[in-house]
C-alpha atoms as a PDB file:
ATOM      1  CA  UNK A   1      -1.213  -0.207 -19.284  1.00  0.00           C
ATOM      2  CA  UNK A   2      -2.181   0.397 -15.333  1.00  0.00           C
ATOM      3  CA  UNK A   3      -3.309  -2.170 -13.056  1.00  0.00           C
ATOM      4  CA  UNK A   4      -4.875  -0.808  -9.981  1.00  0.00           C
ATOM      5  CA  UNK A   5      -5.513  -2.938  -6.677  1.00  0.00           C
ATOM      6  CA  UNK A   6      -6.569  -2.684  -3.081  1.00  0.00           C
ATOM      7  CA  UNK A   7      -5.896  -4.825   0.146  1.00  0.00           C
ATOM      8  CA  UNK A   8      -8.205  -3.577   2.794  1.00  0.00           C
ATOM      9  CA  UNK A   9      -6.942  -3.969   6.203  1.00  0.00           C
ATOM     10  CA  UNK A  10      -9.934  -3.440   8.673  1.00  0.00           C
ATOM     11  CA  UNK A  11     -10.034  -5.080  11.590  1.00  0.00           C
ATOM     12  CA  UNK A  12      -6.131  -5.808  11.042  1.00  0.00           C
ATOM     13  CA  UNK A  13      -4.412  -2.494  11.646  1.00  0.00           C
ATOM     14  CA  UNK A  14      -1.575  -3.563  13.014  1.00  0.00           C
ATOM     15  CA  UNK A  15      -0.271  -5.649   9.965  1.00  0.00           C
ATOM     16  CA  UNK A  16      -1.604  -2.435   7.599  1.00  0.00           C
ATOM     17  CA  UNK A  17       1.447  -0.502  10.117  1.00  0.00           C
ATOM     18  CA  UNK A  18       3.572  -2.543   9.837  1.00  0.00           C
ATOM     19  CA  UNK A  19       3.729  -2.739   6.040  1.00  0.00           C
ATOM     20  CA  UNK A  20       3.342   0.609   5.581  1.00  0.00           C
ATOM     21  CA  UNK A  21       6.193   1.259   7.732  1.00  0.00           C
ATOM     22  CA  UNK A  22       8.582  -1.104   5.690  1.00  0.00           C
ATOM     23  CA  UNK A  23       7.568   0.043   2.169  1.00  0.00           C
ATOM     24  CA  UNK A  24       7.798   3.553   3.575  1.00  0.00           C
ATOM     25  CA  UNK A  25      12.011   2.636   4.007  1.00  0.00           C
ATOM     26  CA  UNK A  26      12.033   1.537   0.614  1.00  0.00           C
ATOM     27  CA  UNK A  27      12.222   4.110  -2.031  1.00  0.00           C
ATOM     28  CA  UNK A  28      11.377   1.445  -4.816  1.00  0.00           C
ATOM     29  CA  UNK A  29       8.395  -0.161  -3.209  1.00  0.00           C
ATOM     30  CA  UNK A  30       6.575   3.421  -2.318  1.00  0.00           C
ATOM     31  CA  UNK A  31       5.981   4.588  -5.307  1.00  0.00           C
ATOM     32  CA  UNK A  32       3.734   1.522  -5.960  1.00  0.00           C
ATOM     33  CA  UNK A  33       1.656   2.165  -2.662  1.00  0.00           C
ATOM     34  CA  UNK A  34      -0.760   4.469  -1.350  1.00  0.00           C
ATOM     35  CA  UNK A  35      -1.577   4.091   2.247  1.00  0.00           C
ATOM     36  CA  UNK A  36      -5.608   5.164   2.945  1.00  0.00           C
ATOM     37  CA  UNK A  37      -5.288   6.264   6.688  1.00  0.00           C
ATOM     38  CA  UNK A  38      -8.873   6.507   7.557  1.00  0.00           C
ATOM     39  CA  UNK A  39      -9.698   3.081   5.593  1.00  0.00           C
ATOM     40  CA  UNK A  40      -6.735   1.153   6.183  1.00  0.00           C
ATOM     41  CA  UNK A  41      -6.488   0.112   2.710  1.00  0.00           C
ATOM     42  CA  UNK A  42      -3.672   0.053   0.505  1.00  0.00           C
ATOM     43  CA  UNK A  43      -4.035   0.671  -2.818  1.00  0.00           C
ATOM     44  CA  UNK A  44      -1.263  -0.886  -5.288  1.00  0.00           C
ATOM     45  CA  UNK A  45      -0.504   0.550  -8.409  1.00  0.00           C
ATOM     46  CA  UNK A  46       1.564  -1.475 -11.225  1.00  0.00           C
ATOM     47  CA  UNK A  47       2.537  -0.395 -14.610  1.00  0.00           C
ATOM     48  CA  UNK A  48       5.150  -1.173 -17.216  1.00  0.00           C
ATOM     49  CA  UNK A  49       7.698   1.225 -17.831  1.00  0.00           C
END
């Protein structure tokens, strides 16, 4: 089972930096993020394993 979510950011780019900065350091926390540039959403992605 996948669980997909989204925070969207607009308006507050600097905290959508700022996090993706910090997960970007940590090797377990990135693969559970995708960082949308041009949207500034992130997109979280959880699954059992």
């Amino acid at each position: 089972m996948v669980s997909l979510g989204t925070i969207d950011f607009s308006g507050h780019e600097d905290m959508f930096t700022s996090l993706k900065e910090n997960v970007c350091k940590n090797d377990k926390l990135k693969d559970y993020m995708i960082f949308d540039e041009d949207d500034h959403t992130v997109w979280l992605i959880w699954w059992r394993n």
